[in-house]
Protein backbone atom coordinates (compact mmCIF):
# COMPACT_ATOMS: atom_id res chain seq x y z
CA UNK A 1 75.54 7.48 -56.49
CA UNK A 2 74.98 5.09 -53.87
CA UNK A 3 75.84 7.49 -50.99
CA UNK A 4 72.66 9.76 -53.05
CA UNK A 5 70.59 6.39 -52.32
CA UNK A 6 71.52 6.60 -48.72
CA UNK A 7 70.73 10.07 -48.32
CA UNK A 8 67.60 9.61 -49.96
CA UNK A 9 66.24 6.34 -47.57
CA UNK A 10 67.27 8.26 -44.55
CA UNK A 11 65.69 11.14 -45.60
CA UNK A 12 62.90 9.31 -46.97
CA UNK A 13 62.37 6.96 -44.19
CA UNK A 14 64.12 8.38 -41.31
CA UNK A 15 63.85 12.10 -40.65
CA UNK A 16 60.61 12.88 -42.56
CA UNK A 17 58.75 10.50 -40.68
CA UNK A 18 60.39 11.76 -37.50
CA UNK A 19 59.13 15.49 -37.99
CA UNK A 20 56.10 14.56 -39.51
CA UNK A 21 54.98 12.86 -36.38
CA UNK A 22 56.40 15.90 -34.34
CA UNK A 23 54.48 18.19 -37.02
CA UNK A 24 51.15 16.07 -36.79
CA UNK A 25 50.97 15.66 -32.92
CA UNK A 26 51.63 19.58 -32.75
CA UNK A 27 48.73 19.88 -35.01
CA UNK A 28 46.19 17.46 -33.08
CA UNK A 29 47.27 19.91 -30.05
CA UNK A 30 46.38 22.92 -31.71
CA UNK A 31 50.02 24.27 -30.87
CA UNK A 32 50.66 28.04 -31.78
CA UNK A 33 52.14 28.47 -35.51
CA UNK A 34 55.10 29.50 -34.67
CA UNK A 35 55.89 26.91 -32.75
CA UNK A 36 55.50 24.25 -35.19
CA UNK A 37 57.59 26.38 -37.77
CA UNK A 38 60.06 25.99 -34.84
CA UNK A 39 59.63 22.07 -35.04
CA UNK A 40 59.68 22.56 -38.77
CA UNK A 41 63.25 24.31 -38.96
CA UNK A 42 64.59 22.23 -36.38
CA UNK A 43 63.70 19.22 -38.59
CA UNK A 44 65.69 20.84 -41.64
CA UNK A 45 68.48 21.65 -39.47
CA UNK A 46 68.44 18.15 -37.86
CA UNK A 47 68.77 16.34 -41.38
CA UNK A 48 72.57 16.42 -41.49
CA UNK A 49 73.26 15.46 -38.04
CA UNK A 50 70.46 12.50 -38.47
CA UNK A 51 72.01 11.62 -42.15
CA UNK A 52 75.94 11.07 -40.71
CA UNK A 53 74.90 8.97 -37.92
CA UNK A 54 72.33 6.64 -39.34
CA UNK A 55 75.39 6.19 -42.34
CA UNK A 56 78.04 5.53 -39.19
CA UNK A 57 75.58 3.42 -37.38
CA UNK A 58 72.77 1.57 -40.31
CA UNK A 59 71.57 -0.74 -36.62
CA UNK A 60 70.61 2.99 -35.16
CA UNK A 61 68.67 4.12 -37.87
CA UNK A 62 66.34 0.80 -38.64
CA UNK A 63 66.58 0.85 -34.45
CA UNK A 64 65.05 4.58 -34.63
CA UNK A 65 63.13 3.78 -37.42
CA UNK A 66 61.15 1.02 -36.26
CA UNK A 67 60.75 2.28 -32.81
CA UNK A 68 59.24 5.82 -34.04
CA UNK A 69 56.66 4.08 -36.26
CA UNK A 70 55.66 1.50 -33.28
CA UNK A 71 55.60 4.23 -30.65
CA UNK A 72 58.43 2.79 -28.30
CA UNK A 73 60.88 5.82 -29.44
CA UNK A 74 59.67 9.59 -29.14
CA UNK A 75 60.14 11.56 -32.03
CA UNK A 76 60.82 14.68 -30.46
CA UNK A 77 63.35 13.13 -28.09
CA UNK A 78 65.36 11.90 -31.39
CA UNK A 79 65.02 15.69 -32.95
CA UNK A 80 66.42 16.95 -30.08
CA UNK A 81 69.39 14.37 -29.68
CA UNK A 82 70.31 14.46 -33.10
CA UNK A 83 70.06 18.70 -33.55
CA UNK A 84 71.29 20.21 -29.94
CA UNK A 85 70.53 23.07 -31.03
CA UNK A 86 66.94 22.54 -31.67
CA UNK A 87 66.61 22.29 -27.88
CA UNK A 88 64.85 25.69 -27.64
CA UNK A 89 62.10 24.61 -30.11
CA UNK A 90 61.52 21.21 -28.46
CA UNK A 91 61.31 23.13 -25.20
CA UNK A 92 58.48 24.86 -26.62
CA UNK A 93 57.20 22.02 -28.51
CA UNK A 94 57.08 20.14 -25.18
CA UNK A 95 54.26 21.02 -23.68
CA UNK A 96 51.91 20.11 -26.88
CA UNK A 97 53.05 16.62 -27.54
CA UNK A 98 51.67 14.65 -24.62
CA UNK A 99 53.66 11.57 -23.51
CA UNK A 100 51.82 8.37 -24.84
């Protein structure tokens, strides 16, 4: 039950964010389809991966968190961290999601 509630706030909080931004900045750069259903799957695939650490390491997550929403952490950069293998699809996300 309570591990559910974890899941759920990282989820919630944490990951969707995370690929939303990715999603939405993709968007605003008018980035080919197919990449952003790259960015998409990557995000699904990443969800595990983000899950176990942000329950190993709570300080991480609110760290990530935090830092995504205020623009000091790139959301891409954690997608690709957490997921290796989505490094392919933030290869090709890369050159639609200007640095701010």
């Amino acid at each position: 039950m309570i591990g559910d509630l974890i899941a759920w706030f990282v989820l919630a909080f944490l990951v969707n964010p995370l690929t939303a931004e990715v999603q939405s900045r993709l968007a605003e750069a008018n980035a080919p389809p197919a990449v952003v259903g790259q960015v998409a799957a990557c995000g699904a695939s990443a969800a595990p991966a983000l899950l176990r650490r942000a329950t190993e390491d709570p300080w991480w997550a609110i760290r990530t968190g935090i830092g995504t929403w205020i623009g000091t952490v790139q959301a891409d950069a954690v997608l690709a961290e957490a997921a290796p293998n989505c490094g392919p699809a933030m290869q090709a996300a890369r050159p639609y999601l200007p640095r701010s």
